[in-house]
Each structure stands twice: as C-alpha cells, then as structure tokens.
C-alpha atoms as a PDB file:
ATOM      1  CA  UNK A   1     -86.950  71.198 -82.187  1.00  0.00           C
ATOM      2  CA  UNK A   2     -84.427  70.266 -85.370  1.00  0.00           C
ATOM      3  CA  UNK A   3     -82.877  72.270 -87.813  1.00  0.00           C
ATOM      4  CA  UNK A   4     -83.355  70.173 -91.118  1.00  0.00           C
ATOM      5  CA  UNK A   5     -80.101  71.406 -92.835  1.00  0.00           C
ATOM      6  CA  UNK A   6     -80.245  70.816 -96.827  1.00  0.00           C
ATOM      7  CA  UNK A   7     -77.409  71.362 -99.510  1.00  0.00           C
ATOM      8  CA  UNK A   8     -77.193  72.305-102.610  1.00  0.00           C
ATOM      9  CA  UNK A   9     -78.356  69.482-105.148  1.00  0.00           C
ATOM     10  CA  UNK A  10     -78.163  69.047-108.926  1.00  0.00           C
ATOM     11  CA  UNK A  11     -76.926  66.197-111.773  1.00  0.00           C
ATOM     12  CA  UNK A  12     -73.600  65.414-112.796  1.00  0.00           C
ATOM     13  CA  UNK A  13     -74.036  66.568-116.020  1.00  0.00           C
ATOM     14  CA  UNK A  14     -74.547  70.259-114.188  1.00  0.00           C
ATOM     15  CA  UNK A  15     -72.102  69.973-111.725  1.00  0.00           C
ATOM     16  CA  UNK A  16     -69.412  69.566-114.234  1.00  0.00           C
ATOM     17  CA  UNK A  17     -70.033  72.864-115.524  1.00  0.00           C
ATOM     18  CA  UNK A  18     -69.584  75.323-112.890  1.00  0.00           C
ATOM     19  CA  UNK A  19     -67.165  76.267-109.903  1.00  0.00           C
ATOM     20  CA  UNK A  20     -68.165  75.617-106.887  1.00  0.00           C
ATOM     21  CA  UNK A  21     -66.670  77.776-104.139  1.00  0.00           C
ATOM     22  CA  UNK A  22     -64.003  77.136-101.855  1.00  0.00           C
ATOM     23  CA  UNK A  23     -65.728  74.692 -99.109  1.00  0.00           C
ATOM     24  CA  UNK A  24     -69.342  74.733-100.808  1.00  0.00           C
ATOM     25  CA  UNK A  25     -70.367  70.983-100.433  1.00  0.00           C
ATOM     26  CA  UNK A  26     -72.856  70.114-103.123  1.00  0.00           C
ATOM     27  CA  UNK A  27     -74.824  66.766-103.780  1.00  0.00           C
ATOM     28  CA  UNK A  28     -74.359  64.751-107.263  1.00  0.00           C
ATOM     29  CA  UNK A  29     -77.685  63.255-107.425  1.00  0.00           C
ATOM     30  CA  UNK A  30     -76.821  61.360-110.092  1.00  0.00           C
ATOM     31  CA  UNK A  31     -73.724  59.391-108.620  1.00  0.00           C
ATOM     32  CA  UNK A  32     -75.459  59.942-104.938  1.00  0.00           C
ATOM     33  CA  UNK A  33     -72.441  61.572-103.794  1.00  0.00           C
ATOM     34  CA  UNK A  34     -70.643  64.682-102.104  1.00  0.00           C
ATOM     35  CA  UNK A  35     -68.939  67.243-104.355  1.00  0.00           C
ATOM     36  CA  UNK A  36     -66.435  69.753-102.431  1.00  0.00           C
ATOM     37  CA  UNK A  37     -65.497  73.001-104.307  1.00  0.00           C
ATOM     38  CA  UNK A  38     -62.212  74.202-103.732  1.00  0.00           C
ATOM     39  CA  UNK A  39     -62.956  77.735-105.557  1.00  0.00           C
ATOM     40  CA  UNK A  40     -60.760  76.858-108.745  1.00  0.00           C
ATOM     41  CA  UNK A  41     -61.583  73.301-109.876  1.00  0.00           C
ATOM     42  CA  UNK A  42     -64.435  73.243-111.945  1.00  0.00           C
ATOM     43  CA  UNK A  43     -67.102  70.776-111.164  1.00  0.00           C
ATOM     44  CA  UNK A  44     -65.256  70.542-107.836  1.00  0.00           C
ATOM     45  CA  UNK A  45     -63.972  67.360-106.152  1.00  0.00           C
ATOM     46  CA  UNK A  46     -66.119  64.158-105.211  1.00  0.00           C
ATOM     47  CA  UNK A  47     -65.920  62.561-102.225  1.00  0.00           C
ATOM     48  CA  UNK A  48     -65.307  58.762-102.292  1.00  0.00           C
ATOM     49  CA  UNK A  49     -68.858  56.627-101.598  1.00  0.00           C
ATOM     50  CA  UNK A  50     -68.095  54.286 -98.775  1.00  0.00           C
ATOM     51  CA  UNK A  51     -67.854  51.232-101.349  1.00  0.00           C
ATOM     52  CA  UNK A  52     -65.241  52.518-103.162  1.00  0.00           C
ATOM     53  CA  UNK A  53     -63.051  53.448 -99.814  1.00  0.00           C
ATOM     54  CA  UNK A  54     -59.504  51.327-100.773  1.00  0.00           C
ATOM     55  CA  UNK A  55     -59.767  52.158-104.452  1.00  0.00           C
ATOM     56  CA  UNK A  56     -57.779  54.237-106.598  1.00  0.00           C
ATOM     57  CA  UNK A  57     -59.497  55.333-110.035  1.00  0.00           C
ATOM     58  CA  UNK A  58     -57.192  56.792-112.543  1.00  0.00           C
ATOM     59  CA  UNK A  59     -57.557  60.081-115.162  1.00  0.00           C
ATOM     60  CA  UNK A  60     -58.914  57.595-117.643  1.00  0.00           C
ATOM     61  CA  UNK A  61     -61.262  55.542-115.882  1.00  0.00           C
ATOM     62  CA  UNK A  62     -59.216  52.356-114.540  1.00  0.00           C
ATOM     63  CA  UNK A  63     -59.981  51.223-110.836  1.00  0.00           C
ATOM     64  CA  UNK A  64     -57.704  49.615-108.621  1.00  0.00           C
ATOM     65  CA  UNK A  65     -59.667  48.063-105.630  1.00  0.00           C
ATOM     66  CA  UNK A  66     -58.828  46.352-102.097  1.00  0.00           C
ATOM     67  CA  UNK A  67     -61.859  43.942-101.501  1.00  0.00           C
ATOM     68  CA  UNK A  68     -62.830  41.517 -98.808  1.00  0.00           C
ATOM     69  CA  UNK A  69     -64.949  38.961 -99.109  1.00  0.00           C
ATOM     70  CA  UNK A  70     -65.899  36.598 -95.662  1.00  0.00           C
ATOM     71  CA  UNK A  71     -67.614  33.623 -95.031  1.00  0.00           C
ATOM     72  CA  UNK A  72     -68.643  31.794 -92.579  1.00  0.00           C
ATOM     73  CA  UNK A  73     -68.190  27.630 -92.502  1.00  0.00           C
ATOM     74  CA  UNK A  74     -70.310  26.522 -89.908  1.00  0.00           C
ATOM     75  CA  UNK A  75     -71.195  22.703 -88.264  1.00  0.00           C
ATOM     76  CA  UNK A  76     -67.800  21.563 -90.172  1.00  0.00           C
ATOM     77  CA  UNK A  77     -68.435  17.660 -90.947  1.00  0.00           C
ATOM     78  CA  UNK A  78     -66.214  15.050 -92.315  1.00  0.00           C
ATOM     79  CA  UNK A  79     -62.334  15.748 -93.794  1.00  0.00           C
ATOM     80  CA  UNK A  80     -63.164  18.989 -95.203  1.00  0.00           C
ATOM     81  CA  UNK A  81     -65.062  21.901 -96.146  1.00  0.00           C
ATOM     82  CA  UNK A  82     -65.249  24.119 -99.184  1.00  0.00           C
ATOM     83  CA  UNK A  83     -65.804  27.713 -99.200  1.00  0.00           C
ATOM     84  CA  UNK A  84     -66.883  27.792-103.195  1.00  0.00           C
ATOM     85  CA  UNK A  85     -65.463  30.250-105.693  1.00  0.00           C
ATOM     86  CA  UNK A  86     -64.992  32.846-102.583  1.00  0.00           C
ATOM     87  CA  UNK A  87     -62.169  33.897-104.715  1.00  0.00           C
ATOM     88  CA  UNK A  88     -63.322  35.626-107.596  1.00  0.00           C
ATOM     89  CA  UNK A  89     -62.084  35.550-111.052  1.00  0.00           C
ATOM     90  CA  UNK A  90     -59.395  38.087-111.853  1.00  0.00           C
ATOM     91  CA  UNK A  91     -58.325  38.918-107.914  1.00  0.00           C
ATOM     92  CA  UNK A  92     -54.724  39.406-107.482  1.00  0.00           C
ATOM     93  CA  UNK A  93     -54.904  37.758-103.264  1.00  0.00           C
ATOM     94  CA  UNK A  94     -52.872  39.081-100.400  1.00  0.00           C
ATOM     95  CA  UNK A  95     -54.129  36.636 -98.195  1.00  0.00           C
ATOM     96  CA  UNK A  96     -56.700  34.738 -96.394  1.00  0.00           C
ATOM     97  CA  UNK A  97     -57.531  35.040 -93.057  1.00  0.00           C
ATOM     98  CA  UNK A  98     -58.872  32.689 -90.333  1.00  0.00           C
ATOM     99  CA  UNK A  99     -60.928  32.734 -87.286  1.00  0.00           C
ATOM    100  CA  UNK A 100     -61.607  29.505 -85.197  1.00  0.00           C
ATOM    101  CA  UNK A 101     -65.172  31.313 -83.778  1.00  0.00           C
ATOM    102  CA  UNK A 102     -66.999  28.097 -82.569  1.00  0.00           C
ATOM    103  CA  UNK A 103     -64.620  25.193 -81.411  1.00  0.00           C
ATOM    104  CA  UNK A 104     -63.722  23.091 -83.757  1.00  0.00           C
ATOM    105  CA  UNK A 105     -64.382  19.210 -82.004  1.00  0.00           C
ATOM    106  CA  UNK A 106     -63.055  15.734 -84.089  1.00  0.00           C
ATOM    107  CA  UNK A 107     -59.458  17.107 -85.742  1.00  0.00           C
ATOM    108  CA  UNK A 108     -57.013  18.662 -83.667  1.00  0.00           C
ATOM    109  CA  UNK A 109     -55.819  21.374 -86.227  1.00  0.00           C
ATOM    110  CA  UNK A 110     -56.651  22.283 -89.358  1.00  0.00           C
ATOM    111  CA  UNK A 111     -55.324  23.738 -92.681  1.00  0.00           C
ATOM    112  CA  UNK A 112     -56.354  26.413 -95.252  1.00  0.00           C
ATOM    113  CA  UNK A 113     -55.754  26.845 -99.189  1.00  0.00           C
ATOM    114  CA  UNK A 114     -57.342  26.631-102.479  1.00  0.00           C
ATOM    115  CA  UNK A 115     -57.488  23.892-105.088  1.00  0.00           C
ATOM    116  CA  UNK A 116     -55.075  20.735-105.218  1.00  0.00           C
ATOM    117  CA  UNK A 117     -51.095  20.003-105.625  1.00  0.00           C
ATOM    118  CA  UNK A 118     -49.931  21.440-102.584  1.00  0.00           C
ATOM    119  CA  UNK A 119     -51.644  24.514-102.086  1.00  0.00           C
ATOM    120  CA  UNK A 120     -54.211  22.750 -99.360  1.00  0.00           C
ATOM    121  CA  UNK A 121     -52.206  24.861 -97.294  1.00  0.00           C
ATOM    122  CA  UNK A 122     -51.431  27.635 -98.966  1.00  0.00           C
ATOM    123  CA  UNK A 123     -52.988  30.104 -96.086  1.00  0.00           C
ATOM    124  CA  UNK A 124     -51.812  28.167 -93.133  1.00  0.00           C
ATOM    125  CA  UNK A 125     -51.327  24.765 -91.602  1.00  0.00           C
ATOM    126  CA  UNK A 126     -51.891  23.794 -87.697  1.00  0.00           C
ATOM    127  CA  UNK A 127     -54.644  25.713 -87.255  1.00  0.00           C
ATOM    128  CA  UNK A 128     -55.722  26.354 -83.616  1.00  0.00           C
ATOM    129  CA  UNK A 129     -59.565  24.574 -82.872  1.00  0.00           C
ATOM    130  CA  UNK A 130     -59.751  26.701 -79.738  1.00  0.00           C
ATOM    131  CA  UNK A 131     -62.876  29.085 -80.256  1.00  0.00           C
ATOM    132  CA  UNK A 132     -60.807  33.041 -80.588  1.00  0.00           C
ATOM    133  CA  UNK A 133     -57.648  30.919 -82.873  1.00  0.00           C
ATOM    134  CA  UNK A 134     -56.656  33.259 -85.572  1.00  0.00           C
ATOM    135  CA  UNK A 135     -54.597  33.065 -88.837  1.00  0.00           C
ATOM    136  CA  UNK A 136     -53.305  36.017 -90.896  1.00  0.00           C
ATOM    137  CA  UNK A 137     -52.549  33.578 -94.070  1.00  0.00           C
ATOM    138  CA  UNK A 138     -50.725  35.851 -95.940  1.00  0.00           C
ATOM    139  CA  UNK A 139     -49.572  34.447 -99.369  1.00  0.00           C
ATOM    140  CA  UNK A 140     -48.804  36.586-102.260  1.00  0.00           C
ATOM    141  CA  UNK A 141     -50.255  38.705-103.821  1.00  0.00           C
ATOM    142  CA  UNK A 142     -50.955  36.175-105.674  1.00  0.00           C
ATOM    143  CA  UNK A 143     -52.798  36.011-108.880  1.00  0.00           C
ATOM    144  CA  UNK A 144     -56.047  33.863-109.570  1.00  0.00           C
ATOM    145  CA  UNK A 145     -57.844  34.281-113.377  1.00  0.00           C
ATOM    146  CA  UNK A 146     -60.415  32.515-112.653  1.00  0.00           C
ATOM    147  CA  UNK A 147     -63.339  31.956-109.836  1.00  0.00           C
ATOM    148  CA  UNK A 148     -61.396  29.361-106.636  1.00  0.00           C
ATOM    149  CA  UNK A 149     -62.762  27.633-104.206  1.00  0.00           C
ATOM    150  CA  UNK A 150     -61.215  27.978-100.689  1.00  0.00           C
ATOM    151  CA  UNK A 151     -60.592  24.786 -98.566  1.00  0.00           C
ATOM    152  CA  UNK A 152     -60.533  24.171 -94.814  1.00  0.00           C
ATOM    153  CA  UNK A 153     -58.928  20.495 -94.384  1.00  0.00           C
ATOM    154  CA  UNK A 154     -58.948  18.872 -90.974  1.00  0.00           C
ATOM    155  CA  UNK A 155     -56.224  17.241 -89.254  1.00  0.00           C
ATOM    156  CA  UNK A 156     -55.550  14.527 -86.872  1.00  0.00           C
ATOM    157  CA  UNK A 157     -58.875  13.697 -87.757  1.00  0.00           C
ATOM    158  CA  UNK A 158     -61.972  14.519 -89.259  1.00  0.00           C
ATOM    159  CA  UNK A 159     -64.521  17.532 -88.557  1.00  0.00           C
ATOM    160  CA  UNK A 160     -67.248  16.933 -86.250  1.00  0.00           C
ATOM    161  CA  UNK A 161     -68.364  20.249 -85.040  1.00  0.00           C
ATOM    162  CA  UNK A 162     -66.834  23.896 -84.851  1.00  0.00           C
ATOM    163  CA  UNK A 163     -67.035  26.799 -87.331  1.00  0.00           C
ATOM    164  CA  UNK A 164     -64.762  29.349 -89.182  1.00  0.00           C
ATOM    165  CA  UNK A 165     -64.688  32.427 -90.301  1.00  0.00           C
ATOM    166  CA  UNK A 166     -62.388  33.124 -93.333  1.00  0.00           C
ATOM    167  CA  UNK A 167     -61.752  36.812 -94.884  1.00  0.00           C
ATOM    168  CA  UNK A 168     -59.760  36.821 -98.161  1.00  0.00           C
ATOM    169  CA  UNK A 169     -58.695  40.033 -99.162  1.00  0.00           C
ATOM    170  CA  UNK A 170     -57.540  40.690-102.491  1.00  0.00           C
ATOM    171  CA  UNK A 171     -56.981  43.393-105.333  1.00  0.00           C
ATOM    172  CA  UNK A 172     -59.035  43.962-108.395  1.00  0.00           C
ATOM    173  CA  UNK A 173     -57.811  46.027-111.773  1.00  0.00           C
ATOM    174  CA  UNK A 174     -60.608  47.124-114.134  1.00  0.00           C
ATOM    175  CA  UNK A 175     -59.113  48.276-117.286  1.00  0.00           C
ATOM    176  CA  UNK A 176     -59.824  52.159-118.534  1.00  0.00           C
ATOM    177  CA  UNK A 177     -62.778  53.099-119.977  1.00  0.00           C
ATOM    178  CA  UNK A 178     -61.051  55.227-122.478  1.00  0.00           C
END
C-alpha cells in the first residue's frame, strides 16, 4: 500500500506573512515552488525551480542567468549551414560547443562562428567529421545585442552528408524590477 504524503500549501501572498519553522517545507502555489522555514526568516526561503538552476536573482529583482540553447544540423548539404538566430539578442556567450554525431561525408573538416569578417571561425576551425568529434569553442564571453545566426562552414570541400550538434551557452542580465 502507499503513504500519500502532502505538505503544507498556501499563496505567496500568505506565505510572506508568517514564520515558518525551522525545517517546515511548505508549497507556494502561486510560484509552484518549495518554501523552507528556517524558524526566523519570515516567509521562509524558496527553493530554486529547476529552470532557474544557474541563476542568481538579486534583493531588487535583477536575474543573472547561464542558458544553453542546442541544435541539431542534420543531412548538412552544400558549403554551409546556418543555425538561425540560435544566439539570442542580449546574451553575453562563453562559447559554442560542437559535436560531429553523424559523420560528416564531402569536406574533410569543418569550421564554426557567427556572421561574416572573420568570425566564420570564431568557435573553432578543423573540425573532426568522425561521428563522436567534439569542440569546446570557447570564445569570450563575448557580447551579442542582437539575435545571430551560428554557421557551420565546410572545408576541403562541400557538405554532403553528416550532422552536428552545437550547444551555445551564454549569460543573460535582466535589469531590476525596482
């Protein structure tokens, strides 16, 4: 048989006004999140939600944030392939990884970076084809104010078959909200 175990539930709004006790876990129904009470803080201390895990919010509201974003570029064709806008406006990027997870058949390396004037590269050049090749790509951090396409050139070559996995991660600064 199971033990249904429930905790004790209520808004925000209520939350806020009390103590909870030392250890007492409650549940913010409003923000659908834990609350632990350490006995003195009043309206106790939430847990983070798994989606903001890597982010740092401050007194007054403003949120720092690691993010990842992936994609996969499948049945690469022709001299390149564009990954568009997979870096969002206002990211601040450490880097952009690489995986080679099919083969990549027609170019015998490749190369990964954003835009144009030089930065074709800008994550890595000589990419391995061989299905498992990986890339760390770290650039900056580097700032980017507005939405940027990531490109995956070929070399020696042009694309015929293969696919790649690319995870950018990057930081994100939303201002206070008071």
């Amino acid at each position: 048989m199971s033990v249904q175990v429930k905790l004790r539930r209520d808004t925000a709004a209520n939350i806020a006004t009390f103590t909870p006790a030392q250890g007492e876990a409650i549940v913010d129904l409003t923000n659908n999140r834990l609350v632990v009470g350490d006995g003195t803080t009043v309206g106790g201390t939430a847990a983070a939600k798994l989606s903001e895990a890597g982010s740092v919010k401050s007194a007054a509201g403003a949120v720092l944030s690691l993010q990842i974003a992936e994609t996969l570029l499948s049945g690469l064709s022709g001299a390149s392939v564009t990954a568009t806008n997979l870096i969002p406006a206002g990211a601040l990027v450490v880097g952009c990884a690489a995986r080679t997870v099919t083969t990549i058949t027609g170019a015998t390396s490749y190369e990964v970076g954003y835009g144009t004037g030089g930065t074709l590269s800008a994550f890595g050049s000589g990419l391995g084809i061989a299905a498992g090749s990986t890339n760390e790509g770290l650039i900056g951090p580097n700032p980017f104010y507005s939405a940027t396409s990531v490109i995956v050139t070929s070399a020696g070559g042009s694309f015929s078959a293969g696919a790649v996995r690319l995870s950018l991660a990057y930081l994100t600064l939303t201002p206070a909200t008071s």
